[in-house]
N, C-alpha and C. Protein backbone atom coordinates (compact mmCIF):
# COMPACT_ATOMS: atom_id res chain seq x y z
N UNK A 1 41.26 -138.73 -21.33
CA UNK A 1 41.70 -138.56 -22.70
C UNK A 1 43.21 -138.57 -22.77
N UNK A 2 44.05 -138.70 -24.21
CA UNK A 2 44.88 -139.00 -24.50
C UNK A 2 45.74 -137.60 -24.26
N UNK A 3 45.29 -136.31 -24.12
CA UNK A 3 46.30 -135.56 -23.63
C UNK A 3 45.76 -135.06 -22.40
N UNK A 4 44.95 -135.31 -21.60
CA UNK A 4 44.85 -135.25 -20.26
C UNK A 4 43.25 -134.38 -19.91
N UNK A 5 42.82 -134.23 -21.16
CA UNK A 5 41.67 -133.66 -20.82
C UNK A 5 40.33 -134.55 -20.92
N UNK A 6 39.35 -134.01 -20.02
CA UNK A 6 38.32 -134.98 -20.23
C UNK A 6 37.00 -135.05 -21.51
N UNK A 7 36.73 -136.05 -21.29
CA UNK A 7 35.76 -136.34 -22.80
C UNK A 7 34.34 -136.23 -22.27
N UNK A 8 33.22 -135.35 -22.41
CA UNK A 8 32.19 -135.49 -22.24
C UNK A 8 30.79 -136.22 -22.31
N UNK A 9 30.52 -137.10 -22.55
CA UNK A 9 29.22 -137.99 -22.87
C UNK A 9 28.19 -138.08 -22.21
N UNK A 10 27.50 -137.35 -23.09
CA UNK A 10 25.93 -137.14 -23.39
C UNK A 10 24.81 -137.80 -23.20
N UNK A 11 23.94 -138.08 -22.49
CA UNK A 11 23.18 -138.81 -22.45
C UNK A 11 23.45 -140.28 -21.51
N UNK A 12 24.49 -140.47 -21.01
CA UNK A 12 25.06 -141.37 -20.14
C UNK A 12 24.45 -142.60 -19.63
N UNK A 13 24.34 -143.59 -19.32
CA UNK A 13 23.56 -144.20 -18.29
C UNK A 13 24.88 -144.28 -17.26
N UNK A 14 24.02 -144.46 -15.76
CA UNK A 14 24.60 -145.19 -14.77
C UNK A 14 24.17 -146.09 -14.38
N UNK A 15 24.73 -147.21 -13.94
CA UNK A 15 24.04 -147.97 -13.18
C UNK A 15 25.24 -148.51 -11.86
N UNK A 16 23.96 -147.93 -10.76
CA UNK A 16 24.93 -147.95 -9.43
C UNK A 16 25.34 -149.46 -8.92
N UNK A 17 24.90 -150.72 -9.50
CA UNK A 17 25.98 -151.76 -9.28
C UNK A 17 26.73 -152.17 -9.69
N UNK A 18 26.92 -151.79 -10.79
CA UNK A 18 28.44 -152.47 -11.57
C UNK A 18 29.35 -151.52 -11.02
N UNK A 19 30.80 -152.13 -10.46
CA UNK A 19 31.41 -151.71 -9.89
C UNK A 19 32.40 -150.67 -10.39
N UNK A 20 32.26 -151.27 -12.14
CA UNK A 20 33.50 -150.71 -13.11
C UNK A 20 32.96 -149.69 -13.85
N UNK A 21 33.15 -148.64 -14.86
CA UNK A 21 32.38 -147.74 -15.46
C UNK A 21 32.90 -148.46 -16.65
N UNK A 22 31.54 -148.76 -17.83
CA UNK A 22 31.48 -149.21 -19.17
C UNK A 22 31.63 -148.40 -19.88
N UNK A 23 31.99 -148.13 -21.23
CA UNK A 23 32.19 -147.48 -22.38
C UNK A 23 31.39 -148.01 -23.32
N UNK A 24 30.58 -147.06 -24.10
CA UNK A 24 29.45 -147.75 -25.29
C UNK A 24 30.66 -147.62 -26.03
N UNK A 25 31.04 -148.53 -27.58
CA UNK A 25 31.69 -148.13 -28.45
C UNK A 25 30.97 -147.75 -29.44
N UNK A 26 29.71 -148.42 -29.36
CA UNK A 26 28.30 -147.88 -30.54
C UNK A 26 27.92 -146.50 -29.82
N UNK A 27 28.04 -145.85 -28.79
CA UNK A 27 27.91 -144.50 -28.38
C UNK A 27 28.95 -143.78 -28.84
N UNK A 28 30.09 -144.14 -28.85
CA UNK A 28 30.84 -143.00 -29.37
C UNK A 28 31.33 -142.92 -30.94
N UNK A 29 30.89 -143.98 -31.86
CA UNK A 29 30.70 -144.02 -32.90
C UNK A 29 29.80 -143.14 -33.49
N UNK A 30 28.46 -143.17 -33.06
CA UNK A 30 27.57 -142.06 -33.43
C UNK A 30 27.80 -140.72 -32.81
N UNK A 31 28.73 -140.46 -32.38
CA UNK A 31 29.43 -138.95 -32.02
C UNK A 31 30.69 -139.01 -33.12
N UNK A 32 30.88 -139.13 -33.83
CA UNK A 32 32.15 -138.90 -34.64
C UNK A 32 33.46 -140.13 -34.22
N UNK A 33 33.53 -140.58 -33.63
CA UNK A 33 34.64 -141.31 -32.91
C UNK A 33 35.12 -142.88 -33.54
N UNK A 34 36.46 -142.85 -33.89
CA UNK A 34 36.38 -144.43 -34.01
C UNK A 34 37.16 -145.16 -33.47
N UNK A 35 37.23 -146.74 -33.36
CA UNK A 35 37.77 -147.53 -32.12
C UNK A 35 38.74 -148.43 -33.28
N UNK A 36 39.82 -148.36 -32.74
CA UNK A 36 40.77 -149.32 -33.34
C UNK A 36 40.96 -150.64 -32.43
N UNK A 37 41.23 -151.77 -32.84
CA UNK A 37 41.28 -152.57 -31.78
C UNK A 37 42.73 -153.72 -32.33
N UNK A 38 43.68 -153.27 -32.06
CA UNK A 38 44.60 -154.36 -32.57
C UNK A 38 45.81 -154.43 -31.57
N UNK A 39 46.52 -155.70 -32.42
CA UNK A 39 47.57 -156.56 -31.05
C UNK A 39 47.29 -156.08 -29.32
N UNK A 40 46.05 -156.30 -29.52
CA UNK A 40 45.90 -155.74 -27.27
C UNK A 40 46.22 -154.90 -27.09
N UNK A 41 45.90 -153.93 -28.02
CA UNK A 41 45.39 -152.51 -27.54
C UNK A 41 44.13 -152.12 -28.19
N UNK A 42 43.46 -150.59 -27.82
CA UNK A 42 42.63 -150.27 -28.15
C UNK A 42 42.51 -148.46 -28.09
N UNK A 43 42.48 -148.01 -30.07
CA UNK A 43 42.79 -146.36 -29.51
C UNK A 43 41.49 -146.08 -29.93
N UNK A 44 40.97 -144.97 -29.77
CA UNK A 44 39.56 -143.87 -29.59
C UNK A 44 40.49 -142.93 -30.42
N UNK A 45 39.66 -142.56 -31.82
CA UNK A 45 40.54 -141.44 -32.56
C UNK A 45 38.93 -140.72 -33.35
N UNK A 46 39.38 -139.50 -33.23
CA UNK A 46 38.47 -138.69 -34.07
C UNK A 46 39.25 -137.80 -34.94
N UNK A 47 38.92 -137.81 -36.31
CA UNK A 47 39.57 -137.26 -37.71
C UNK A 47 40.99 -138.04 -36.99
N UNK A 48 42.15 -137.32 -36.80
CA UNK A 48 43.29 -137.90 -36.74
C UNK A 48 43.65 -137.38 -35.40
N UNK A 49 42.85 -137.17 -34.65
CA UNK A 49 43.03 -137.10 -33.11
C UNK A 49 42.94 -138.33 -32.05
N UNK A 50 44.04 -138.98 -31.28
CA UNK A 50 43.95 -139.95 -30.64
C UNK A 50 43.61 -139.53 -29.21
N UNK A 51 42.23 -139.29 -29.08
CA UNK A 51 41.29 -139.55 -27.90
C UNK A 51 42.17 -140.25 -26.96
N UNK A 52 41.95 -141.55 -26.40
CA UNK A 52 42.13 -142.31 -25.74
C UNK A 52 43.14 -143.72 -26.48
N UNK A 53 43.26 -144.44 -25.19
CA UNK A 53 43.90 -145.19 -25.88
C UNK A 53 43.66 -146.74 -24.61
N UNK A 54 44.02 -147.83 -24.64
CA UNK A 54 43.87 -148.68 -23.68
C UNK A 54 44.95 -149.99 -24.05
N UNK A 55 44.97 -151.20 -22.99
CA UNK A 55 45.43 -152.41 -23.24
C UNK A 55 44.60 -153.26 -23.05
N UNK A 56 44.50 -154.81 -23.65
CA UNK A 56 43.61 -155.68 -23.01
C UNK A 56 44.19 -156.62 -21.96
N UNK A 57 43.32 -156.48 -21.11
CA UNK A 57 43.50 -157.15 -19.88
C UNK A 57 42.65 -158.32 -19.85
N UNK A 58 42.96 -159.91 -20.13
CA UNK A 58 41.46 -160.68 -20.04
C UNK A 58 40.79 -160.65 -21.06
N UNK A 59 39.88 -160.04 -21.17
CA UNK A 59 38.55 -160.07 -22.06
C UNK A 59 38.29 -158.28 -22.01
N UNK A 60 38.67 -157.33 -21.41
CA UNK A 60 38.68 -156.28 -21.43
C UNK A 60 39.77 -155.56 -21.60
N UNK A 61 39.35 -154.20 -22.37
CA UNK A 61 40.44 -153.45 -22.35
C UNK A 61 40.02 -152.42 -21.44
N UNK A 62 41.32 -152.04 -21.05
CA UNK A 62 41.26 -151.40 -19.35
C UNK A 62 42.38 -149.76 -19.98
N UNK A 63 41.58 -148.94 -19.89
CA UNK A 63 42.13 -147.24 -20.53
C UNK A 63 43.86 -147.28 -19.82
N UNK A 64 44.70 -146.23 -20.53
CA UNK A 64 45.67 -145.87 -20.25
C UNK A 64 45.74 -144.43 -19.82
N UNK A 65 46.57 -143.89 -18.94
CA UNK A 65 46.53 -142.78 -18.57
C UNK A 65 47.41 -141.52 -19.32
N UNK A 66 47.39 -140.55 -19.20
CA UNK A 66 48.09 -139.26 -20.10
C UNK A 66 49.42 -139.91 -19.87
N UNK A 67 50.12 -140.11 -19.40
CA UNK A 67 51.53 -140.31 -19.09
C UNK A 67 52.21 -141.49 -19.80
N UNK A 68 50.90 -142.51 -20.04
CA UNK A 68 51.51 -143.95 -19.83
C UNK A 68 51.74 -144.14 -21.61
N UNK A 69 53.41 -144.94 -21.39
CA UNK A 69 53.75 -145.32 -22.61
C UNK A 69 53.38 -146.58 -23.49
């Protein structure tokens, strides 16, 4: 998360071959959450709290860390 703490999700799947860990965005929509997606980035905000945040890399956006500007 966007100030360094972690986000819990419920109900999870794993699946032990994909190498990368996926993010539902239709999962965290139905928890309160919404996904912005503009100029190659991507923020996770609930009411006016910015969750998370990311860049796109490729065809994916790949999370940013507490620190990163």
């Amino acid at each position: 998360m966007e100030n360094g703490q972690e986000l819990k999700l419920d109900q999870a799947r794993l699946v032990l071959r994909i190498k990368k860990s996926l993010l539902s965005m239709g999962q965290l929509h139905l928890h309160g959450y919404s996904t912005i997606f503009m100029d190659g980035t991507r923020k996770v905000v609930r009411s006016t709290e910015l969750i998370a945040r990311g860049n796109k890399r490729a065809t994916l956006y790949w999370p940013l860390g507490p620190n990163s500007s």
